[in-house]
C-alpha atoms as a PDB file:
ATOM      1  CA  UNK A   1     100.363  60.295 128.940  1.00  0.00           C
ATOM      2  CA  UNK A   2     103.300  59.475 130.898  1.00  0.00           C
ATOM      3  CA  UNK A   3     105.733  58.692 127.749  1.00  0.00           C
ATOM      4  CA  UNK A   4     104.875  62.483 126.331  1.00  0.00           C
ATOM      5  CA  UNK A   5     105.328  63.599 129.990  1.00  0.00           C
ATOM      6  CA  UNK A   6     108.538  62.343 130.256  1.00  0.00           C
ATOM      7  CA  UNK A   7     109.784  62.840 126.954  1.00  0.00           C
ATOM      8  CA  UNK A   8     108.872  66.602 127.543  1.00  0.00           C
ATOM      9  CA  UNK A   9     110.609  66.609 130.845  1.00  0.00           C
ATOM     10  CA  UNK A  10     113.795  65.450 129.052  1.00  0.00           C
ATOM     11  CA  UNK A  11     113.181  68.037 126.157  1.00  0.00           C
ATOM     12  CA  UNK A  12     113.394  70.720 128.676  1.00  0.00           C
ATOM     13  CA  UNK A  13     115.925  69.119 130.973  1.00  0.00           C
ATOM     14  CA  UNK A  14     118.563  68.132 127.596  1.00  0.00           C
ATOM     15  CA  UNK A  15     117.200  70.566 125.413  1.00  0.00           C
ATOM     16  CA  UNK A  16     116.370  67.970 122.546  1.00  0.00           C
ATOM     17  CA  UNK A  17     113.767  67.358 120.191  1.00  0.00           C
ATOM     18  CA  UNK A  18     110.926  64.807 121.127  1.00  0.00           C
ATOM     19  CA  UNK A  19     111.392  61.960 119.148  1.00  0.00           C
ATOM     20  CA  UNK A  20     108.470  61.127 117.505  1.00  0.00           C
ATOM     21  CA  UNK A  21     106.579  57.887 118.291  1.00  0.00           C
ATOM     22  CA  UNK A  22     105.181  55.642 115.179  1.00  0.00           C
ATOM     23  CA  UNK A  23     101.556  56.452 113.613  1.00  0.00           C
ATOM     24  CA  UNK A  24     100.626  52.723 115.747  1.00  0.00           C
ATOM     25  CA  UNK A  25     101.517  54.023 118.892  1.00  0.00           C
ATOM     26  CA  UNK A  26      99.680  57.416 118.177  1.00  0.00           C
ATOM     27  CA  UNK A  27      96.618  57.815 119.737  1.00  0.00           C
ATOM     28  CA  UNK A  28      93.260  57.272 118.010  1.00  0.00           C
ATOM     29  CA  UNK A  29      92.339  60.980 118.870  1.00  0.00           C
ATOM     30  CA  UNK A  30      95.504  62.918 116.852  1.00  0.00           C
ATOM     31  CA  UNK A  31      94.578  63.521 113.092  1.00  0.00           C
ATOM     32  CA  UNK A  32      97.726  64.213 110.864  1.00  0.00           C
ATOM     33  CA  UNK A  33      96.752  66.301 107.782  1.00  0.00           C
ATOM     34  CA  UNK A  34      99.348  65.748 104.535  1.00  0.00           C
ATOM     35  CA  UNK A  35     101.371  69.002 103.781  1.00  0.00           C
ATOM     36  CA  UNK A  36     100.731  71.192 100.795  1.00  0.00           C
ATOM     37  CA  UNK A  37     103.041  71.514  98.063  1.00  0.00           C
ATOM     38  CA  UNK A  38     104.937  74.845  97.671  1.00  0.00           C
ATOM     39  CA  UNK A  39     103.148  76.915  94.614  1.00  0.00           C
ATOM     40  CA  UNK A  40     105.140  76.191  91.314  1.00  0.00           C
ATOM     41  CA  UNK A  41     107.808  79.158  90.830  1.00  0.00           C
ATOM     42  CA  UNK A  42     106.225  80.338  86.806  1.00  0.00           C
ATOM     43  CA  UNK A  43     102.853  81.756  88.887  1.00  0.00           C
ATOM     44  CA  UNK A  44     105.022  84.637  89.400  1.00  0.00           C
ATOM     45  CA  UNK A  45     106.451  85.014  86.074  1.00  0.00           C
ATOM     46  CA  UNK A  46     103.442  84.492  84.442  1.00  0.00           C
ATOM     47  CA  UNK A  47     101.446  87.173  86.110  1.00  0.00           C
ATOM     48  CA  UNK A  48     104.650  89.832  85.146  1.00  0.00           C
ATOM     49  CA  UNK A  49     104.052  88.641  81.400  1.00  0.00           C
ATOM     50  CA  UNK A  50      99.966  89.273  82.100  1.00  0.00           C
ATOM     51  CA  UNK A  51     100.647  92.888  83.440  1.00  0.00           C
ATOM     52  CA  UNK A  52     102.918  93.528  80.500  1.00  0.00           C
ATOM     53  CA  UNK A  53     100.678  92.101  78.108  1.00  0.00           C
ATOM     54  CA  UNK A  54      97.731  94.168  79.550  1.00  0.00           C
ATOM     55  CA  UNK A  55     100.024  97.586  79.525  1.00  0.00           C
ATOM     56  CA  UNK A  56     100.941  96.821  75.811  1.00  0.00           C
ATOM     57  CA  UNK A  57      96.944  96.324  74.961  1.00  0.00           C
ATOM     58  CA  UNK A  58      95.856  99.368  76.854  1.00  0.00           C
ATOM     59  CA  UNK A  59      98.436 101.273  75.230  1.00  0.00           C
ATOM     60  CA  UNK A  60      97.292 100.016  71.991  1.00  0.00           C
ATOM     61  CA  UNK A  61      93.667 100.773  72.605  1.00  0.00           C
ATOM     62  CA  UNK A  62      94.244 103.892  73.465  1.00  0.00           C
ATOM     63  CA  UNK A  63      95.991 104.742  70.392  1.00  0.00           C
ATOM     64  CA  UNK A  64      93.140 102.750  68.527  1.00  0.00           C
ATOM     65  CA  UNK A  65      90.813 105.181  70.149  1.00  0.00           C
ATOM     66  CA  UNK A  66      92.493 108.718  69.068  1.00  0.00           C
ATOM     67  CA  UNK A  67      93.367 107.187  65.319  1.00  0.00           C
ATOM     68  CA  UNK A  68      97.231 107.416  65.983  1.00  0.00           C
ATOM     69  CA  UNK A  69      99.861 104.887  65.387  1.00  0.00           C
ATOM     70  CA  UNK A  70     101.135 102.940  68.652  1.00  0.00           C
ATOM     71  CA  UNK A  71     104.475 104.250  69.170  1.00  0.00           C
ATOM     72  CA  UNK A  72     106.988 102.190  71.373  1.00  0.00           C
ATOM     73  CA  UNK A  73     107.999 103.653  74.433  1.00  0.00           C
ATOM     74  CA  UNK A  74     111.019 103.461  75.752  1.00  0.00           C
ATOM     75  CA  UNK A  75     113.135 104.545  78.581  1.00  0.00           C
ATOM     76  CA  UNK A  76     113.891 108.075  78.358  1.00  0.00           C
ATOM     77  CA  UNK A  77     117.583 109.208  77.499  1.00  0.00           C
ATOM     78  CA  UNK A  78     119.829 110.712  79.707  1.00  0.00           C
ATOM     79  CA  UNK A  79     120.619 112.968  77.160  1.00  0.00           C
ATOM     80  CA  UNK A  80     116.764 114.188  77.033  1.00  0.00           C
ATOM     81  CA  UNK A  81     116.386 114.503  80.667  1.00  0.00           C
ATOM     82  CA  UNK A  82     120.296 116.251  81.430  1.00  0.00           C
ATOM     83  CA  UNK A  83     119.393 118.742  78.798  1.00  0.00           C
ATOM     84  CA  UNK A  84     116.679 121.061  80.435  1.00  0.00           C
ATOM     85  CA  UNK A  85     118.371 121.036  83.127  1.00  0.00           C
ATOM     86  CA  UNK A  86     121.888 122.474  81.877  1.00  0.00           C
ATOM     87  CA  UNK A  87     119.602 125.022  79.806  1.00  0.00           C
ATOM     88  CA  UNK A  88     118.537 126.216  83.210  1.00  0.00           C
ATOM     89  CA  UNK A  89     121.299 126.266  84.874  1.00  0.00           C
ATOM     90  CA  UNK A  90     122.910 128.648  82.085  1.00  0.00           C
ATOM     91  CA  UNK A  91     119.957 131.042  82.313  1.00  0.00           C
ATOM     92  CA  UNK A  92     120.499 131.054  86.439  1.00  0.00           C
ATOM     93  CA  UNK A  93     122.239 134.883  87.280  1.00  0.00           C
ATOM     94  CA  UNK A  94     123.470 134.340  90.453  1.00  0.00           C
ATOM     95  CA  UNK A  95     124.744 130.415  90.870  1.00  0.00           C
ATOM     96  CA  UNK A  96     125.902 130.718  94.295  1.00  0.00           C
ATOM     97  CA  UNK A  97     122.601 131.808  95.932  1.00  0.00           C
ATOM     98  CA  UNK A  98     120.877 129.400  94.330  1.00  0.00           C
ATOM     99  CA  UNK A  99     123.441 126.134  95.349  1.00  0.00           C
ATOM    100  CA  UNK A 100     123.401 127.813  98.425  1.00  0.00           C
ATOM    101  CA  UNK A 101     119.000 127.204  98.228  1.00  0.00           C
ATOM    102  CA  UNK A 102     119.665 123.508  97.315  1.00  0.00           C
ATOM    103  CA  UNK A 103     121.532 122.983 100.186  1.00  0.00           C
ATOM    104  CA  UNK A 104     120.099 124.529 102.510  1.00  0.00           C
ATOM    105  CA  UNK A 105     116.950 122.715 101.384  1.00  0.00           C
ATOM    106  CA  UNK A 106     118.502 119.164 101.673  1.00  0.00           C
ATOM    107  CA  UNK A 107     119.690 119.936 105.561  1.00  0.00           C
ATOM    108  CA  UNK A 108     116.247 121.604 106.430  1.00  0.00           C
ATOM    109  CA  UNK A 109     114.259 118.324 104.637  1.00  0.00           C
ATOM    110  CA  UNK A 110     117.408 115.951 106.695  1.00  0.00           C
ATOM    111  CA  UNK A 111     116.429 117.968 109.588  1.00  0.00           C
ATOM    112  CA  UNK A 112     112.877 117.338 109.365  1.00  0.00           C
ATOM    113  CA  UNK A 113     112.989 113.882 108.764  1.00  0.00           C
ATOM    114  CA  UNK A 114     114.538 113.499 111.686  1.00  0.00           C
ATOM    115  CA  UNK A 115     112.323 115.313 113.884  1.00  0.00           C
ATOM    116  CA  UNK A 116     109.188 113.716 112.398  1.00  0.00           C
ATOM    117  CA  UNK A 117     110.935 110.197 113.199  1.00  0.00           C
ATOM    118  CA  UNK A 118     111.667 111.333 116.733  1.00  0.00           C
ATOM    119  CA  UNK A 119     107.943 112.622 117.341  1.00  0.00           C
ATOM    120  CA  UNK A 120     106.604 109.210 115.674  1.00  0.00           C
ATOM    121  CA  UNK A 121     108.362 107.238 118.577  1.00  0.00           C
ATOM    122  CA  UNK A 122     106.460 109.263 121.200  1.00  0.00           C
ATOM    123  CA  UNK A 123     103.747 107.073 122.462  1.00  0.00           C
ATOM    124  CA  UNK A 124     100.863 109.568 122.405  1.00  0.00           C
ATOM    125  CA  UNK A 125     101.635 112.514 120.292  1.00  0.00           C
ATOM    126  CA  UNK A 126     101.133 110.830 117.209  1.00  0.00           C
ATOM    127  CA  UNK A 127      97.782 109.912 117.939  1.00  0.00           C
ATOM    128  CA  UNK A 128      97.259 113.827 119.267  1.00  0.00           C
ATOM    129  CA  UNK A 129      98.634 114.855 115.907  1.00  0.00           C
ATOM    130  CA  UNK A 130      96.274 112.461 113.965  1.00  0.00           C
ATOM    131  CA  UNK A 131      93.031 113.371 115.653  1.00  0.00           C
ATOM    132  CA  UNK A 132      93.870 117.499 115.209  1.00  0.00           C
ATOM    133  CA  UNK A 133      94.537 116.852 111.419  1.00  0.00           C
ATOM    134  CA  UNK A 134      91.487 114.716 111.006  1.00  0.00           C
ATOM    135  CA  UNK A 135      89.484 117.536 112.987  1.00  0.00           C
ATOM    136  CA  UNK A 136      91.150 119.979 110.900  1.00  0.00           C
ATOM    137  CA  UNK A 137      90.288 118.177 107.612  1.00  0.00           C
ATOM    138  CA  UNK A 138      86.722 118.286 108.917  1.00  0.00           C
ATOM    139  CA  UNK A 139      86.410 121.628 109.749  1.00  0.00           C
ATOM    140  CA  UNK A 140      88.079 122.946 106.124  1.00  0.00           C
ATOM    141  CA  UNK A 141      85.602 120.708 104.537  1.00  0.00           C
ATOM    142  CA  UNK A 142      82.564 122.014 106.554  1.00  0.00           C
ATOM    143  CA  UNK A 143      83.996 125.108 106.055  1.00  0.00           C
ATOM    144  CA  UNK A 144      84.562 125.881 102.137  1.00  0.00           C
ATOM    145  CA  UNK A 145      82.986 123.027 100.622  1.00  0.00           C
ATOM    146  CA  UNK A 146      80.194 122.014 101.976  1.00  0.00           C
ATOM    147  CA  UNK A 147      77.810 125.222 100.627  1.00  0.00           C
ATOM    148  CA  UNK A 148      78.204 126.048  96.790  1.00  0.00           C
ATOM    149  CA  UNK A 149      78.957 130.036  97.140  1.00  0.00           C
ATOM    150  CA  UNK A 150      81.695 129.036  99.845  1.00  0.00           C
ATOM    151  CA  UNK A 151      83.125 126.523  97.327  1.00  0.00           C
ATOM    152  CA  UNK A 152      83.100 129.508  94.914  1.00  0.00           C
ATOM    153  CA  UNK A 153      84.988 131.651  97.086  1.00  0.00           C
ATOM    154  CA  UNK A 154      87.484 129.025  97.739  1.00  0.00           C
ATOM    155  CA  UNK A 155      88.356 128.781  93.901  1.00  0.00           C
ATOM    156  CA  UNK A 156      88.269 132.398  93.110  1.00  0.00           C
ATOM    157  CA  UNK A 157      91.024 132.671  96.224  1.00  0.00           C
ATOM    158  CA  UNK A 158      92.771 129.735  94.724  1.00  0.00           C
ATOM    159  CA  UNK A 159      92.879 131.448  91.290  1.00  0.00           C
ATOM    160  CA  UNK A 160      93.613 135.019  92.682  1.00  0.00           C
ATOM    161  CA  UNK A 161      96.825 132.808  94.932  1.00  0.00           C
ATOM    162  CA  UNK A 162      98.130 131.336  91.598  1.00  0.00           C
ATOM    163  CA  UNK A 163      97.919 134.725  89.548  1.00  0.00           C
ATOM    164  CA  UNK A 164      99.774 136.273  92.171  1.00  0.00           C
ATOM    165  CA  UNK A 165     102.441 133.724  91.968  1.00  0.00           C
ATOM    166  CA  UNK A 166     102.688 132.829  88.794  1.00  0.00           C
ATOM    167  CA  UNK A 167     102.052 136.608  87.353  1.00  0.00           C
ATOM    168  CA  UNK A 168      99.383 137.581  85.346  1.00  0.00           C
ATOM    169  CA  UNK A 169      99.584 136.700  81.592  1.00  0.00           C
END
């Protein structure tokens, strides 16, 4: 007791590791356990060759199931995914307004990141804003889906919403 009291003393005092006394002069209380050996590095690259595997059979059963021929999927093209886009862009009237929209849209969702970070580091409001969601999901639920003809309701509002943005075809 007095060698590890003093060697801690001069640990603190010069800021040095303890040096370590032999397993004989150890005391018959102190059980040393024998360290593991790090987990061989191909665990990881054989579970990335299982989930490939498994995507490629899944894909294949799936085709099995509808008669078709597996196609191989690749990444998509630039080309394929540019295209669309230029074809409406050409069909856009007034270009201004909308690069004007986009821009406006990517300051106002900036903007709002930023205020949701700021309100996230206030110690209670988060926890006010949880709770009022949460009670808010509850009383929608209770509200429109809990009874059948209120459930109806809800979709024929839903339905009547989309026609009325979409247009009715």
């Amino acid at each position: 007791m007095a060698t590890t009291m003093h060697s801690m003393s001069t640990t603190l005092i010069d800021s040095k590791a303890p040096v370590r006394q032999p397993a004989a002069a150890a005391s018959s209380q102190c059980v040393t356990l024998p360290s593991l050996a790090p987990p061989p590095p191909q665990q990881q690259n054989r579970v990335w060759k299982a989930t490939g595997y498994c995507r490629k059979l899944a894909r294949n059963v799936a085709a099995m199931a509808t008669g078709e021929a597996t196609p191989e999927v690749g990444p998509p093209d630039a080309q394929e995914l540019i295209k669309p886009i230029q074809e409406a862009w050409e069909k856009v009237e007034d270009k201004y307004a909308v690069s004007s929209l986009v821009v406006a849209g990517g300051v106002l969702l900036w903007g709002s990141t930023g205020l949701i970070s700021a309100i996230d580091r206030l110690p209670l409001i988060p926890g006010v804003l949880e709770l009022v969601g949460i009670g808010y999901t509850g009383w929608f639920a209770y509200k429109n889906l809990v009874y059948k003809p209120d459930r109806e309701a809800l979709v024929e509002k839903i339905k009547c919403t989309y026609k009325d943005i979409i247009g009715s075809s």
